[in-house]
Protein backbone atom coordinates (compact mmCIF):
# COMPACT_ATOMS: atom_id res chain seq x y z
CA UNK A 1 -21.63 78.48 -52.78
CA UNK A 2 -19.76 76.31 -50.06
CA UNK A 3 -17.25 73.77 -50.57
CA UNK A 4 -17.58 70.44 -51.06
CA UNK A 5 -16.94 68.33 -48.51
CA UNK A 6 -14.78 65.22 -48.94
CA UNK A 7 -15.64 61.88 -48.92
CA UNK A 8 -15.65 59.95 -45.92
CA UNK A 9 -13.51 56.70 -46.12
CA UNK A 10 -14.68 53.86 -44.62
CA UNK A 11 -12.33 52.18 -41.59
CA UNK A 12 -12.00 49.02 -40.11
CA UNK A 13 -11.16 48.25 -36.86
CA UNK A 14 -9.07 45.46 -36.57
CA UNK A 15 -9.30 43.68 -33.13
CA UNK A 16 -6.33 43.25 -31.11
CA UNK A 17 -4.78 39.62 -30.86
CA UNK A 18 -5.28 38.07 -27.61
CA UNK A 19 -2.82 35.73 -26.72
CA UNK A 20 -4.25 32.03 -26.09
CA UNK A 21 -4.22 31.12 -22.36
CA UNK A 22 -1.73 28.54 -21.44
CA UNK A 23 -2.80 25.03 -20.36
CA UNK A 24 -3.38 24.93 -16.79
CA UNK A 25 -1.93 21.15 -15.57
CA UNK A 26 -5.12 18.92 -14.33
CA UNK A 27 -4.86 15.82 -11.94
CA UNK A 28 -4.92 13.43 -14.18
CA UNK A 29 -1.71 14.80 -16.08
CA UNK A 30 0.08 14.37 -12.64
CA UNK A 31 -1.26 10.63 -11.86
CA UNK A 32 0.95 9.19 -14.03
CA UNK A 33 4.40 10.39 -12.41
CA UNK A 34 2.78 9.79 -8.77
CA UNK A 35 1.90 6.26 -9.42
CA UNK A 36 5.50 6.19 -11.14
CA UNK A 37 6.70 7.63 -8.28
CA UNK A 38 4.36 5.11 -5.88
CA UNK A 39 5.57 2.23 -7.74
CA UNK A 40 8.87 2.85 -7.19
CA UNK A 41 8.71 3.78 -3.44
CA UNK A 42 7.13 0.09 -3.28
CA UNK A 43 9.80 -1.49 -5.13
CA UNK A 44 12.18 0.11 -3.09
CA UNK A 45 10.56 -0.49 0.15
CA UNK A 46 10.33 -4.74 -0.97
CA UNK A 47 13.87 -5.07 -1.53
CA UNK A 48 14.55 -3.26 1.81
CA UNK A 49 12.38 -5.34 3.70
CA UNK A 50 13.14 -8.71 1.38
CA UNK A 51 17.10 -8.01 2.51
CA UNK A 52 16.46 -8.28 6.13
CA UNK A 53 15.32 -12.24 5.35
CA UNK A 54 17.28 -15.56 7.01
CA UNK A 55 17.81 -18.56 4.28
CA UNK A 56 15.53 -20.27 3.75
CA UNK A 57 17.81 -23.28 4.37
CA UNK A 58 18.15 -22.44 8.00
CA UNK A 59 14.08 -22.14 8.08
CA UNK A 60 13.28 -25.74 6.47
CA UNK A 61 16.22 -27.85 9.04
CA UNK A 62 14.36 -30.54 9.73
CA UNK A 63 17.85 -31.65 12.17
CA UNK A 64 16.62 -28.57 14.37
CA UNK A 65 13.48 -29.41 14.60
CA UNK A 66 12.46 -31.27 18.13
CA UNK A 67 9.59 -31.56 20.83
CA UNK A 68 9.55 -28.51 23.24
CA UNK A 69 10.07 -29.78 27.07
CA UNK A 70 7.70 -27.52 28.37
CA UNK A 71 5.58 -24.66 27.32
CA UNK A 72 8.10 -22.35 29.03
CA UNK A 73 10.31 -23.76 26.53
CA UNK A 74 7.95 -23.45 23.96
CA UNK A 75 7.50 -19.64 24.63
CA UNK A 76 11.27 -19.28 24.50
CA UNK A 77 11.76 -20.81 21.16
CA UNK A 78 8.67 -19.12 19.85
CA UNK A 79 10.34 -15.80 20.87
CA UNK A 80 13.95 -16.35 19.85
CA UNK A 81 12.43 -17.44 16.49
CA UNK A 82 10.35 -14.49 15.84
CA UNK A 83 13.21 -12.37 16.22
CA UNK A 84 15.30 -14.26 14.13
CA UNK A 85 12.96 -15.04 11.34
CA UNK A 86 10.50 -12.46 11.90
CA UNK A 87 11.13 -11.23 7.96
CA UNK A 88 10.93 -15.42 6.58
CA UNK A 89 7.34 -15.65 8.92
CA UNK A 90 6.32 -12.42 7.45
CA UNK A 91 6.50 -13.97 3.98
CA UNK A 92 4.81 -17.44 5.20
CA UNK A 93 1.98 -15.11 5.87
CA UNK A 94 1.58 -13.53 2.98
CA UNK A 95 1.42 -16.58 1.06
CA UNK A 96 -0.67 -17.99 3.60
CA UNK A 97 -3.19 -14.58 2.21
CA UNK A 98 -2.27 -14.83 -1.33
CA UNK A 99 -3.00 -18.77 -1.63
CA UNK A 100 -6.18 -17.91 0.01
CA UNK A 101 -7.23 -15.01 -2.51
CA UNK A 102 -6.22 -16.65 -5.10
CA UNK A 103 -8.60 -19.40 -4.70
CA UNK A 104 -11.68 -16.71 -4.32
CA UNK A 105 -11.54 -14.80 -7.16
CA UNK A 106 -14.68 -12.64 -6.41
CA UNK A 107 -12.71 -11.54 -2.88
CA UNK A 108 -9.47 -11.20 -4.66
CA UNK A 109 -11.68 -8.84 -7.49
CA UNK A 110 -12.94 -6.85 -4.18
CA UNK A 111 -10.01 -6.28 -2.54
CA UNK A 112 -8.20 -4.77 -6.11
CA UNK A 113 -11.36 -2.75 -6.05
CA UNK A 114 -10.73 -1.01 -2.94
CA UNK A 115 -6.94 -0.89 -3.60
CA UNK A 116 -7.84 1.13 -6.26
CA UNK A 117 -10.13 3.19 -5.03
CA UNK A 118 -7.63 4.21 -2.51
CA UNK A 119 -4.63 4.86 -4.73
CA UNK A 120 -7.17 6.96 -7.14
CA UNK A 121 -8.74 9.11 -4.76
CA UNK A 122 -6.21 9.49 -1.88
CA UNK A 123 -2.86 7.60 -1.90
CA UNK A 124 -2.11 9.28 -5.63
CA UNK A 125 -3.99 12.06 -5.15
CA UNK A 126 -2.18 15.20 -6.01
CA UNK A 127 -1.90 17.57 -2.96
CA UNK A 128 -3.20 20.58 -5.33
CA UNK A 129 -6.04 18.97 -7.10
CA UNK A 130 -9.36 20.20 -7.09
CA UNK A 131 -12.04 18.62 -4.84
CA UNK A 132 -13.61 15.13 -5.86
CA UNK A 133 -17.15 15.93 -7.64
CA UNK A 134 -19.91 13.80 -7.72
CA UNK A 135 -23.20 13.70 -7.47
CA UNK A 136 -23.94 16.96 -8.40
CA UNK A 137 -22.10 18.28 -5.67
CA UNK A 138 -18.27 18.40 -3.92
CA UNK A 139 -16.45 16.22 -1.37
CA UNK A 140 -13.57 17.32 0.85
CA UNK A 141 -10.40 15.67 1.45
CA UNK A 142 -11.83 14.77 4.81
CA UNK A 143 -15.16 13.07 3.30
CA UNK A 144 -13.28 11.33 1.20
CA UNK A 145 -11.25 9.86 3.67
CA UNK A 146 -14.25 9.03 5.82
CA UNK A 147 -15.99 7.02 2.68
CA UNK A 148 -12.75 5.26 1.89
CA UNK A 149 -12.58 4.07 5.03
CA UNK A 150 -16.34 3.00 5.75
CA UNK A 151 -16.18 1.52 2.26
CA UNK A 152 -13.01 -0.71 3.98
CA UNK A 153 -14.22 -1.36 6.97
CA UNK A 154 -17.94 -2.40 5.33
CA UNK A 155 -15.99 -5.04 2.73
CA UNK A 156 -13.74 -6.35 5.27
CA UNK A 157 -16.25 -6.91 8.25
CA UNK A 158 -19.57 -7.37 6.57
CA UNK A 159 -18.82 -9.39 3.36
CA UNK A 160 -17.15 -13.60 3.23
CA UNK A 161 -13.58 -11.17 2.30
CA UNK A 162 -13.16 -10.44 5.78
CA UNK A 163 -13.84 -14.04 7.11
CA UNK A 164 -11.18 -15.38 4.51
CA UNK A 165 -8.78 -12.39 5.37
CA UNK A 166 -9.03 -13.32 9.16
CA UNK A 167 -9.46 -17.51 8.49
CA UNK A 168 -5.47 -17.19 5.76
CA UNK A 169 -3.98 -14.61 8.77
CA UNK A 170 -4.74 -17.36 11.21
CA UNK A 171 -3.80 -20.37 9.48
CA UNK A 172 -0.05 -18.41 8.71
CA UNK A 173 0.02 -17.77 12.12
CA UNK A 174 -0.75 -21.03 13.15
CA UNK A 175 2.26 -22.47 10.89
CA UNK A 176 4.13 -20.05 12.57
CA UNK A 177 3.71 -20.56 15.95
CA UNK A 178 4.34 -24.52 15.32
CA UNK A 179 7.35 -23.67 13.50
CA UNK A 180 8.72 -21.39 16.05
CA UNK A 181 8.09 -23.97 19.12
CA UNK A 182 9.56 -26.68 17.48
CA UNK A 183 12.49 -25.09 16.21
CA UNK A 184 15.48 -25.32 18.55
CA UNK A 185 17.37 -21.84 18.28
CA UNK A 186 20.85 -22.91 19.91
CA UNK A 187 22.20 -22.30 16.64
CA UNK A 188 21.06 -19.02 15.80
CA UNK A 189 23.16 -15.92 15.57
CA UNK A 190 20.85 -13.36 17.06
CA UNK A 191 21.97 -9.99 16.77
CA UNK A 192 18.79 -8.40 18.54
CA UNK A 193 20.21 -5.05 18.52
CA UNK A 194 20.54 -4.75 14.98
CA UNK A 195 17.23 -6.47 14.51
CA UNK A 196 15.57 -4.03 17.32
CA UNK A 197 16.46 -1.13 15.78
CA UNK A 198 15.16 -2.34 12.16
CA UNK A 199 11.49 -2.12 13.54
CA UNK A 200 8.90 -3.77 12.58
CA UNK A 201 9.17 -4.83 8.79
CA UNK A 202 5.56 -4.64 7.85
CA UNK A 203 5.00 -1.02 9.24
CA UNK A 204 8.33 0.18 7.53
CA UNK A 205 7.41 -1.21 4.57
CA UNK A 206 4.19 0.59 4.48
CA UNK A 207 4.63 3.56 5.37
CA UNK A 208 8.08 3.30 2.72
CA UNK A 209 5.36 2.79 0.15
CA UNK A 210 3.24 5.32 0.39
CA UNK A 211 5.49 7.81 1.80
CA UNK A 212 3.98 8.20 5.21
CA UNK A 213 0.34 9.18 4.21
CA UNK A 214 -0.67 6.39 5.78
């Protein structure tokens, strides 16, 4: 008579532990330090430009102030002004633009609009991030770029934004022009090679901003 066999025990198989993946970083956990980082550039790049301005005392003599002999004359003031106060007429301007946008609200909301839309999707847009989706489908950097900038030049040429853009720039200019005609510059101090090597203010200030991108 043959043995017995004996029993078989039952086994489990335990499954080996597989360690959890590590978070992978996504755009929007880097837009916070590049519009940190954004914010500060334009802080920075203010002040530098702010520093470069005359007083303001020197701007509003009215004992400096007299009738241009000829438009020769004119030109020359205008010129010798420019140079002098180009940061001060800079500022008028701006004014000049905010006043203006401040007083249309719907143009002022249009413009923040589009401001956004350009710091989202391209200004403080990580170099790494994954393409824009939409749509059902995917955009490029370069189609991005393209509707950013039809979506600009459509607000600013084909809506009443533009016309009040264009109507404040010209009414600052205007005030400038007068101001730097009528304002005899004898008594300026014009260190032009100082101020030719600065640049232009506007442009620096810029591209200081947004770190060359644009």
């Amino acid at each position: 008579m043959a043995a017995a066999s004996p029993p078989i025990l039952p086994t489990t198989v335990v499954p080996a532990a597989t360690p959890s993946p590590s978070p992978i970083p996504t755009a929007d956990d880097a837009n916070p330090a590049a519009a940190r980082a954004f914010l500060s550039r334009l802080l920075e790049s203010a002040k530098r430009a702010l520093s470069g301005a005359r007083p303001w005392s020197e701007l509003a003599d009215r004992s400096a102030l007299s009738r241009p002999d000829t438009v020769a004359d004119a030109t020359s003031r205008l010129r010798k002004n420019l140079a002098y106060f180009r940061v001060n007429y800079a500022a008028v301007v701006a004014l000049s633009l905010a006043a203006a946008l401040l007083a249309h609200p719907f143009s002022l909301a249009a413009l923040l609009a589009l401001l956004a839309a350009w710091c989202l999707l391209y200004i403080l847009r990580p170099a790494d991030a994954p393409p824009l989706a939409a749509f059902g489908r995917t955009f490029s950097d370069r189609e991005v770029l393209g509707g950013l900038i039809a979506s600009s030049a459509f607000v600013v040429f084909l809506t009443s934004v533009g016309s009040l853009i264009f109507s404040a720039l010209a009414l600052g200019a205007a005030v400038v022009c007068a101001h730097g005609a009528f304002r005899v510059p004898e008594d300026l101090f014009l260190d032009e090679p100082a101020d030719q090597a600065a640049g232009n203010p506007l442009l620096n200030f810029i591209a200081g901003a947004t770190g060359g991108r644009v």
